[in-house]
N, C-alpha and C. Protein backbone atom coordinates (compact mmCIF):
# COMPACT_ATOMS: atom_id res chain seq x y z
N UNK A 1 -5.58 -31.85 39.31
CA UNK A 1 -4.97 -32.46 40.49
C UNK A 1 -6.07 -32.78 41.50
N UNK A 2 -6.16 -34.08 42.02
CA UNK A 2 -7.25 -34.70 42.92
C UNK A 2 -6.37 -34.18 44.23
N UNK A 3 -7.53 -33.65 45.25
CA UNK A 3 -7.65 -33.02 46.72
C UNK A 3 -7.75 -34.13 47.24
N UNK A 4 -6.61 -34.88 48.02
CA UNK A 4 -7.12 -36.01 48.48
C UNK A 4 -7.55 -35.93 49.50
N UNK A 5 -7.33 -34.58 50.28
CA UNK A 5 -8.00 -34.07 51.42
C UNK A 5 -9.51 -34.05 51.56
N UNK A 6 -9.88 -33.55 50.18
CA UNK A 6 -10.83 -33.34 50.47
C UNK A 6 -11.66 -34.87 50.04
N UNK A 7 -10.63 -36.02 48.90
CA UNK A 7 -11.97 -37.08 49.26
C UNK A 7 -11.99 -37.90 50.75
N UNK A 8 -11.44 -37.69 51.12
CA UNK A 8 -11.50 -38.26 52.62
C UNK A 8 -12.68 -37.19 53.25
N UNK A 9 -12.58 -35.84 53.20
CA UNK A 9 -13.29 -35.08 53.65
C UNK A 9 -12.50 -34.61 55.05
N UNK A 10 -11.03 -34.35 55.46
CA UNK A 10 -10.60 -34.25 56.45
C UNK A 10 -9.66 -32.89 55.59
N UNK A 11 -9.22 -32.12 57.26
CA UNK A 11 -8.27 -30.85 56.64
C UNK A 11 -6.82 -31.12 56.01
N UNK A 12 -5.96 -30.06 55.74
CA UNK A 12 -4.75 -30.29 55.48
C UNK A 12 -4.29 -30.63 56.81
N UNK A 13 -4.35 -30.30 57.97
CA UNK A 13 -3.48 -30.34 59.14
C UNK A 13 -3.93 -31.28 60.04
N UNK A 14 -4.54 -32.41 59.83
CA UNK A 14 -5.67 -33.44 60.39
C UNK A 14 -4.49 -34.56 60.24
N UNK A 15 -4.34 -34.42 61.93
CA UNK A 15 -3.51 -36.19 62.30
C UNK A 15 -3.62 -37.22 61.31
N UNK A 16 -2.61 -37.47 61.44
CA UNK A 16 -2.60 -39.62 60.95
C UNK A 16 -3.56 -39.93 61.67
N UNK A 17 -3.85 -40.01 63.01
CA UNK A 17 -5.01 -40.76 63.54
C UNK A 17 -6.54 -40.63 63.16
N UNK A 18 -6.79 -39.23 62.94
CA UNK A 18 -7.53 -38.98 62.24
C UNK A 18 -7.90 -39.21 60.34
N UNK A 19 -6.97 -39.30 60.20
CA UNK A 19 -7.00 -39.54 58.80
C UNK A 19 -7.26 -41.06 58.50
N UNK A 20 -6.83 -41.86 59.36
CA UNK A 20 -6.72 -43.75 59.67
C UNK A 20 -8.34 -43.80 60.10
N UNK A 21 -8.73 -43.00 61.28
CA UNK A 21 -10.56 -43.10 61.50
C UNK A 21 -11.07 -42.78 60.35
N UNK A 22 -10.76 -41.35 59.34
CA UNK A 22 -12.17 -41.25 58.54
C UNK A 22 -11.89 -42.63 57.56
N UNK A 23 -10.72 -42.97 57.03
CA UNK A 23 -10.50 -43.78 55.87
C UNK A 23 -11.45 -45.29 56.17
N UNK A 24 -10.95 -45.72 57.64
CA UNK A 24 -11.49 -46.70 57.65
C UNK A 24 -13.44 -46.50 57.94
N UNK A 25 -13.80 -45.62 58.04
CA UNK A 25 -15.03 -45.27 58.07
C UNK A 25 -15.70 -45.64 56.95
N UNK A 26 -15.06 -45.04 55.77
CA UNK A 26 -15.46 -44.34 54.31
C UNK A 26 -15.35 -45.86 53.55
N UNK A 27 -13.94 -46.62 54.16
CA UNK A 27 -13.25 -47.70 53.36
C UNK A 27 -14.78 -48.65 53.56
N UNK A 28 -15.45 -48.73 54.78
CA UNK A 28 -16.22 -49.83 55.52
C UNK A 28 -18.14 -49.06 54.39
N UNK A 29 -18.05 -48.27 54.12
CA UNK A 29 -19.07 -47.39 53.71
C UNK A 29 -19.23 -48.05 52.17
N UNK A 30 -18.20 -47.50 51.43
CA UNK A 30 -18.30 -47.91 50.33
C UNK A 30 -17.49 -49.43 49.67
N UNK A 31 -17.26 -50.12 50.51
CA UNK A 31 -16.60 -51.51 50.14
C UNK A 31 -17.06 -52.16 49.21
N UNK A 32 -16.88 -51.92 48.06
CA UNK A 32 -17.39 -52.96 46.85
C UNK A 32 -18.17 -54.88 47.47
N UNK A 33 -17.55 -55.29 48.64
CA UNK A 33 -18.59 -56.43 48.96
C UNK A 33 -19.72 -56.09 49.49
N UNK A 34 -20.27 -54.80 49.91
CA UNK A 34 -21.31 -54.05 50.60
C UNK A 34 -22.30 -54.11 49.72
N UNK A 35 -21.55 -52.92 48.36
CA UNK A 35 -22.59 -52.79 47.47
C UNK A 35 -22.31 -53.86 45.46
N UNK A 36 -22.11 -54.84 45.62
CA UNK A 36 -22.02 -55.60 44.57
C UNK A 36 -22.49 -55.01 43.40
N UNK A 37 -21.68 -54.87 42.45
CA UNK A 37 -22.56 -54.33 40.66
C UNK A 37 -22.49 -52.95 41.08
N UNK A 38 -22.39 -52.10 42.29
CA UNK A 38 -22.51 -51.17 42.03
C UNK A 38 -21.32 -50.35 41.58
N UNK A 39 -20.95 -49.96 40.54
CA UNK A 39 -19.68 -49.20 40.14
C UNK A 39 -19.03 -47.71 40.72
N UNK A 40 -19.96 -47.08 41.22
CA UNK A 40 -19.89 -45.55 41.85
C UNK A 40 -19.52 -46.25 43.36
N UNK A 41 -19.67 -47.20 43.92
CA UNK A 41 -19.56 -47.35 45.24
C UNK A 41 -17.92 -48.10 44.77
N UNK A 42 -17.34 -48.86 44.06
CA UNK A 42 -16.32 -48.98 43.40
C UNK A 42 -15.43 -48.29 43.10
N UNK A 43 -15.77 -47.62 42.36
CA UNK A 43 -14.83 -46.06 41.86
C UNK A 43 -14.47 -45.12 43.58
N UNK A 44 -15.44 -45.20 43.95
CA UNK A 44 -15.19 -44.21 45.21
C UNK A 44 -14.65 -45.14 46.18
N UNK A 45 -14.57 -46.42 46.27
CA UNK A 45 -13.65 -46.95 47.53
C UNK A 45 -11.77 -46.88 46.68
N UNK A 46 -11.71 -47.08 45.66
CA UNK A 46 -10.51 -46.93 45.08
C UNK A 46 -10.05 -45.70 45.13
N UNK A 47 -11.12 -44.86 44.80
CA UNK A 47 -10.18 -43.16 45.25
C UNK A 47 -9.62 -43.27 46.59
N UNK A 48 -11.16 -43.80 47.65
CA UNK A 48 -10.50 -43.61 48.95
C UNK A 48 -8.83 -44.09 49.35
N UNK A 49 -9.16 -45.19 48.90
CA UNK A 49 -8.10 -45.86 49.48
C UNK A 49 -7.01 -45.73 48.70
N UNK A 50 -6.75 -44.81 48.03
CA UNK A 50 -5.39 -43.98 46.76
C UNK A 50 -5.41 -42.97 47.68
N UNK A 51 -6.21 -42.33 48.34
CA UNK A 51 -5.91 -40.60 49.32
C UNK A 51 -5.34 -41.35 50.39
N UNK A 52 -5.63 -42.45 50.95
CA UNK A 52 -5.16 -43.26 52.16
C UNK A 52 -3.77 -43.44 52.13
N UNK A 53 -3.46 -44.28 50.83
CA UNK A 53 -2.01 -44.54 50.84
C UNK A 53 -1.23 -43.46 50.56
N UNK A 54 -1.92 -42.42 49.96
CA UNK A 54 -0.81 -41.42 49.41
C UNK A 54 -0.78 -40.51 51.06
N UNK A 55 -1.46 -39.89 52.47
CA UNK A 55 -2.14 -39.24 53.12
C UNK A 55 -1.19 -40.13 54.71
N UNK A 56 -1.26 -41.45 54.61
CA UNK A 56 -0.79 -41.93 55.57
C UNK A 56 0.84 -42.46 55.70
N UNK A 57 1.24 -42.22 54.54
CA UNK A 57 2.57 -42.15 53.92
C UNK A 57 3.14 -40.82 54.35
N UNK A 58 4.05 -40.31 55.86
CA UNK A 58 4.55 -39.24 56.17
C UNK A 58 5.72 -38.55 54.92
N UNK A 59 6.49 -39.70 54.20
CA UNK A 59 7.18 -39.11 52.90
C UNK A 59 6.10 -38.60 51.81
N UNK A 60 5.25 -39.31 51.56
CA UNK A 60 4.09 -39.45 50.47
C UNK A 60 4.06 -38.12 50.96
N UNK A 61 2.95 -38.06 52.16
CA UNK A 61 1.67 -36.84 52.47
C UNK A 61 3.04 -35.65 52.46
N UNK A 62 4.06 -35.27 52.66
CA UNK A 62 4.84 -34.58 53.03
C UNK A 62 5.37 -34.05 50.86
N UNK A 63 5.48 -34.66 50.28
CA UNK A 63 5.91 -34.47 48.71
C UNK A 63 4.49 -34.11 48.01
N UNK A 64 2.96 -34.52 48.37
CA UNK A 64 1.94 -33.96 48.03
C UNK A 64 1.73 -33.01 48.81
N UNK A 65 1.87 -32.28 49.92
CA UNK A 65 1.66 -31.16 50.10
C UNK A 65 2.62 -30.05 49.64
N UNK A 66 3.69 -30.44 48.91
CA UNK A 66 4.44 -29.58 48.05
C UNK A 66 4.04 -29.16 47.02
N UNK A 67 3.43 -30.50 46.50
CA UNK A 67 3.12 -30.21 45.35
C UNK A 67 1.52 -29.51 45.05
N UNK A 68 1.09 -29.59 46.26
CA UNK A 68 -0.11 -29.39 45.99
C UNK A 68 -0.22 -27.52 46.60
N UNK A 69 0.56 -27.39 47.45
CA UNK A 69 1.08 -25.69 47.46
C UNK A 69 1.52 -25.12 46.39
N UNK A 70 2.29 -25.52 45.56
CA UNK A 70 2.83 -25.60 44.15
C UNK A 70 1.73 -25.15 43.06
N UNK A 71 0.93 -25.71 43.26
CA UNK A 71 -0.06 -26.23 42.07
C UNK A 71 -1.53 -25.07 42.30
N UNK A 72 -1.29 -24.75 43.94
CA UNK A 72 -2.71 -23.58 44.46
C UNK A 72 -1.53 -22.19 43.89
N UNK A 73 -0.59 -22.18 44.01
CA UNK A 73 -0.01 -21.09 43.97
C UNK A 73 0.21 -20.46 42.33
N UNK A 74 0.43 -21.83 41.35
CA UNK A 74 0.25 -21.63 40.07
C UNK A 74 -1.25 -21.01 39.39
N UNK A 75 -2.29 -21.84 40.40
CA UNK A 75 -3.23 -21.44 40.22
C UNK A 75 -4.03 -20.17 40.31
N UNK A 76 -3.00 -19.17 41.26
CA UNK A 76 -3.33 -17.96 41.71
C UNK A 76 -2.66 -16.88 40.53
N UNK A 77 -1.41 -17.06 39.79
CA UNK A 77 -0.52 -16.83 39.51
C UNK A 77 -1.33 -16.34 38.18
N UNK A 78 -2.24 -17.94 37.43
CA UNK A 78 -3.14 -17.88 36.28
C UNK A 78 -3.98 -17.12 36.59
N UNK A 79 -4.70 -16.78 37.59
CA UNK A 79 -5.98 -16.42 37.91
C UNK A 79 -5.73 -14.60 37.61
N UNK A 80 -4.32 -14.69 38.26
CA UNK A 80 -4.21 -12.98 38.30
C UNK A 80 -3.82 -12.47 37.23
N UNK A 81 -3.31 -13.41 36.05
CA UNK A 81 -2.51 -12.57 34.34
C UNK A 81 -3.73 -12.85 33.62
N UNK A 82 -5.07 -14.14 34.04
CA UNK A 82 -5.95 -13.85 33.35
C UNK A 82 -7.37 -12.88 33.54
N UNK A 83 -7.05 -12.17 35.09
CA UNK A 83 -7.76 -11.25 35.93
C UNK A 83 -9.14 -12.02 35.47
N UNK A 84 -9.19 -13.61 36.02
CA UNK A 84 -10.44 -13.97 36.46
C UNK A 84 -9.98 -14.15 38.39
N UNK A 85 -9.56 -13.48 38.91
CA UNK A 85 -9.95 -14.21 40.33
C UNK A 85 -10.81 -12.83 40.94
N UNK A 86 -11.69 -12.21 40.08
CA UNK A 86 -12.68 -11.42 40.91
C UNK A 86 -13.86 -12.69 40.52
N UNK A 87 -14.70 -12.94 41.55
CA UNK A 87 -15.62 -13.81 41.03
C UNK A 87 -16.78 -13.20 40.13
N UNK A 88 -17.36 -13.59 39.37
CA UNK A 88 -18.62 -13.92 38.30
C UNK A 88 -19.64 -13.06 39.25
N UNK A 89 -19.96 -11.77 38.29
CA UNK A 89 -20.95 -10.95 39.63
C UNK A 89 -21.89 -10.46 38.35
N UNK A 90 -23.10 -10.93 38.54
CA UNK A 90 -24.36 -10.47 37.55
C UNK A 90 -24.36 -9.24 37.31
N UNK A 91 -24.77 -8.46 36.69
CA UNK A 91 -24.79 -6.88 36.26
C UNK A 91 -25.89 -6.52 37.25
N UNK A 92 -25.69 -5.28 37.61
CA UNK A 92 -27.37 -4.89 38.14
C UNK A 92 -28.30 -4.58 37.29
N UNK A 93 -29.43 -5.00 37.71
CA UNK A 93 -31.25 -4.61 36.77
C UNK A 93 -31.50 -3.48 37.47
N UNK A 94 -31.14 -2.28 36.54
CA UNK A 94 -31.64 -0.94 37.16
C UNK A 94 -32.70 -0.85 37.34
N UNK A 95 -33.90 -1.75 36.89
CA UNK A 95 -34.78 -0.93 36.74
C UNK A 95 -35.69 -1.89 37.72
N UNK A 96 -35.23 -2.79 38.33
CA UNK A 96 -35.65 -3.32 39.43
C UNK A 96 -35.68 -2.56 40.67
N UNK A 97 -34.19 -1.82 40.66
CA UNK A 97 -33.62 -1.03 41.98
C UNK A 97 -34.54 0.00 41.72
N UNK A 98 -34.89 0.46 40.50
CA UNK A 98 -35.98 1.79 40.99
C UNK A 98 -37.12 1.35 41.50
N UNK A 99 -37.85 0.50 40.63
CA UNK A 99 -38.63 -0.05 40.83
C UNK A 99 -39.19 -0.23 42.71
N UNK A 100 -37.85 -1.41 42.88
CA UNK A 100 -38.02 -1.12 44.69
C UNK A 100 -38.19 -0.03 45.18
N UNK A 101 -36.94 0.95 44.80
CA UNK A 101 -36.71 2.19 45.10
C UNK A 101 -38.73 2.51 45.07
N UNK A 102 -39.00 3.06 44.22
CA UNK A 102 -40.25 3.35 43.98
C UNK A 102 -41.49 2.69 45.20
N UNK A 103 -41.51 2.05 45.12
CA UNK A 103 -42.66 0.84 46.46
C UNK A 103 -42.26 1.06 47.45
N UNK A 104 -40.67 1.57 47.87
CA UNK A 104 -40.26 1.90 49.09
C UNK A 104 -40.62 3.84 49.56
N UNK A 105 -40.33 3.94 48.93
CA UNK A 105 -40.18 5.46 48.99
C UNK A 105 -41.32 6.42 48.06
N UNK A 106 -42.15 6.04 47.62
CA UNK A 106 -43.23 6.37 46.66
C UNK A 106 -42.87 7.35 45.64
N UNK A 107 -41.66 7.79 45.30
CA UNK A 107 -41.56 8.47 43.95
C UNK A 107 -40.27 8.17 43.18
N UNK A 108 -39.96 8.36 42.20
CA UNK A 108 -39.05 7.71 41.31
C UNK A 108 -37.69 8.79 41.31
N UNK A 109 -36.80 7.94 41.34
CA UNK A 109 -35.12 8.60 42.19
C UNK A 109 -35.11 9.99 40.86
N UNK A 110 -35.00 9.90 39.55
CA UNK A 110 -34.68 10.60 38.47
C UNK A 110 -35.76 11.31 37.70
N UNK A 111 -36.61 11.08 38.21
CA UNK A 111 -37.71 12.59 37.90
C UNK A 111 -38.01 13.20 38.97
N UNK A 112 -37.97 12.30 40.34
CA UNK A 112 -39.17 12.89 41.20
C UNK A 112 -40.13 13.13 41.38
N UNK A 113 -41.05 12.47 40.43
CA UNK A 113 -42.42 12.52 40.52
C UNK A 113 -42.97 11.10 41.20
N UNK A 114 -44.01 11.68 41.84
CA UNK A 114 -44.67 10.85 43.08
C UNK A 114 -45.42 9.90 42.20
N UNK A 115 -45.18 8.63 42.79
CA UNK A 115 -45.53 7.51 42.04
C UNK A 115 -46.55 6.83 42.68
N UNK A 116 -46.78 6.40 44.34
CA UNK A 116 -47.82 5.95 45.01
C UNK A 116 -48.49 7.23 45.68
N UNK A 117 -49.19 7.72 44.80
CA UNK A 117 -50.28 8.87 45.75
C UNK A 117 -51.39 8.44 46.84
N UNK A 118 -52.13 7.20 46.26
CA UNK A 118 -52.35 6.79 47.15
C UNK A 118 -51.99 6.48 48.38
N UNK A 119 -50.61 6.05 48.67
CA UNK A 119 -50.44 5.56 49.99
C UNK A 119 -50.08 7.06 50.26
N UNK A 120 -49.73 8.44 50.06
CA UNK A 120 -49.01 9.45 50.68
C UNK A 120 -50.71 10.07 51.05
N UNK A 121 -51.91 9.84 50.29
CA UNK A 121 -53.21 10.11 50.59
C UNK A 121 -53.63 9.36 51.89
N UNK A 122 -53.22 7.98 51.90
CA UNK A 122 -53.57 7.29 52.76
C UNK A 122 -53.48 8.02 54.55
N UNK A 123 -52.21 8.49 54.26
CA UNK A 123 -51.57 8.84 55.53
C UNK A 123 -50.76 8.18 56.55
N UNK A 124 -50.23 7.05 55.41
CA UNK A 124 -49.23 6.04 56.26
C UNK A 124 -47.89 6.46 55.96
N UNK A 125 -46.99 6.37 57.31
CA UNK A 125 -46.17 6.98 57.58
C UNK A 125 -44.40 6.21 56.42
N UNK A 126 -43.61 7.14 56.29
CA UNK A 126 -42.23 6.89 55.48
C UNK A 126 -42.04 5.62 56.51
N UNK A 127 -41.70 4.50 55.96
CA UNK A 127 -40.90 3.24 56.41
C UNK A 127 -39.85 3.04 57.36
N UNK A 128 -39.10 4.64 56.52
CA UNK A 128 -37.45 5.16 56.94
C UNK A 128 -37.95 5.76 58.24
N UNK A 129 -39.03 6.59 58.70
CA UNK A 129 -39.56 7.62 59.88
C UNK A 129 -39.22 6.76 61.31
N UNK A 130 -38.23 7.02 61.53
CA UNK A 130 -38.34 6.18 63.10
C UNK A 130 -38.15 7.51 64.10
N UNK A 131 -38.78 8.79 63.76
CA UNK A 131 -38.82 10.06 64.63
C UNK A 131 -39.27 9.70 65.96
N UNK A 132 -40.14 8.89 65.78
CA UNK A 132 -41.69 8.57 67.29
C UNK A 132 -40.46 7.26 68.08
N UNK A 133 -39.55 6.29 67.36
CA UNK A 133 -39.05 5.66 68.14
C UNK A 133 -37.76 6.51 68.90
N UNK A 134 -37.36 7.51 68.14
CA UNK A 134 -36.00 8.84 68.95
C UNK A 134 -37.17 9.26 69.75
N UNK A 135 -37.64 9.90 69.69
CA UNK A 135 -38.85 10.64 70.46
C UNK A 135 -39.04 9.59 72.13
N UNK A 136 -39.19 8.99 71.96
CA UNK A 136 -39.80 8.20 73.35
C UNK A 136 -38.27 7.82 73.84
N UNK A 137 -37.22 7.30 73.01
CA UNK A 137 -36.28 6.91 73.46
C UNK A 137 -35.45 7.97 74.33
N UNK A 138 -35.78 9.20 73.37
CA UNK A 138 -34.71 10.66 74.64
C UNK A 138 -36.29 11.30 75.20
N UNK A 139 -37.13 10.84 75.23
CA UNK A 139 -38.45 11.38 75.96
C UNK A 139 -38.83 12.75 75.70
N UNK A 140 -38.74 13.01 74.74
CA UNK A 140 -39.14 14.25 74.01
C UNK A 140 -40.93 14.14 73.42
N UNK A 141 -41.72 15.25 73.79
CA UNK A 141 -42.93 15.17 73.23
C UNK A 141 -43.30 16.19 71.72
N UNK A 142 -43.60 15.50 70.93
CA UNK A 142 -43.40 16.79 69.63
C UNK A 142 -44.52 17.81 69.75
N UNK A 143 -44.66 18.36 69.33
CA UNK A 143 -46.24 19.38 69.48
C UNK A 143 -46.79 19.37 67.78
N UNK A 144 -47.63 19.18 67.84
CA UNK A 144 -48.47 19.08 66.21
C UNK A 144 -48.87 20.15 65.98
């Protein structure tokens, strides 16, 4: 089922007046005497002007939005007996998350063994440590 809403590019609840501006916009855009031979500028002024007549037609636009509530609602109906309406979600790469995990935090979540010695040699401080920003904020001095 063609959205004729959406080839106009206007909402479901978008005036006749509005719907008469984008058409004649779109109609003046892609007018087959504009672009001659070109067939895509063809094809798309004929859609337009099929969403026009069906959109500016208060019986028309009034029997396609039945049907087209009809048709989202069937669509929900499929979505839920074929339990696709959770969307398409990649698996996680565990071994990325340690990985980060690891570069962030310098040792590995499931052994615990220290993985960047260097930087804990270095003497640069946990990422997570915002002690020194509490510290100044309630004005507390630590003693070393």
């Amino acid at each position: 089922m063609v959205d004729w809403y959406q080839v106009l590019g206007v909402s479901s609840h978008a005036p006749e007046e509005e719907i008469k501006t984008v058409y004649r916009k779109l109609a003046k855009r892609y007018h087959p005497d504009m672009h001659p031979g070109d067939e895509e500028c063809g094809r798309r002024f004929r859609e337009i002007s099929e969403a026009y007549s069906i959109l500016s037609d208060p019986e028309k636009r009034r029997a396609y939005d039945e049907e087209r509530s009809r048709g989202f609602q069937e669509k929900n109906v499929e979505r839920a007996k074929t339990h696709d309406s959770m969307p398409d979600v990649n698996p996680v790469d565990f071994q990325n998350v340690y990985r980060s995990f690891e570069n962030f935090f310098g040792f590995n979540p499931d052994t615990k063994d220290i993985v960047n010695e260097d930087r804990l040699r270095q003497g640069t401080k946990n990422p997570l440590d915002a002690s020194d920003i509490f510290d100044k904020f309630m004005g507390i001095k630590r003693q070393s």
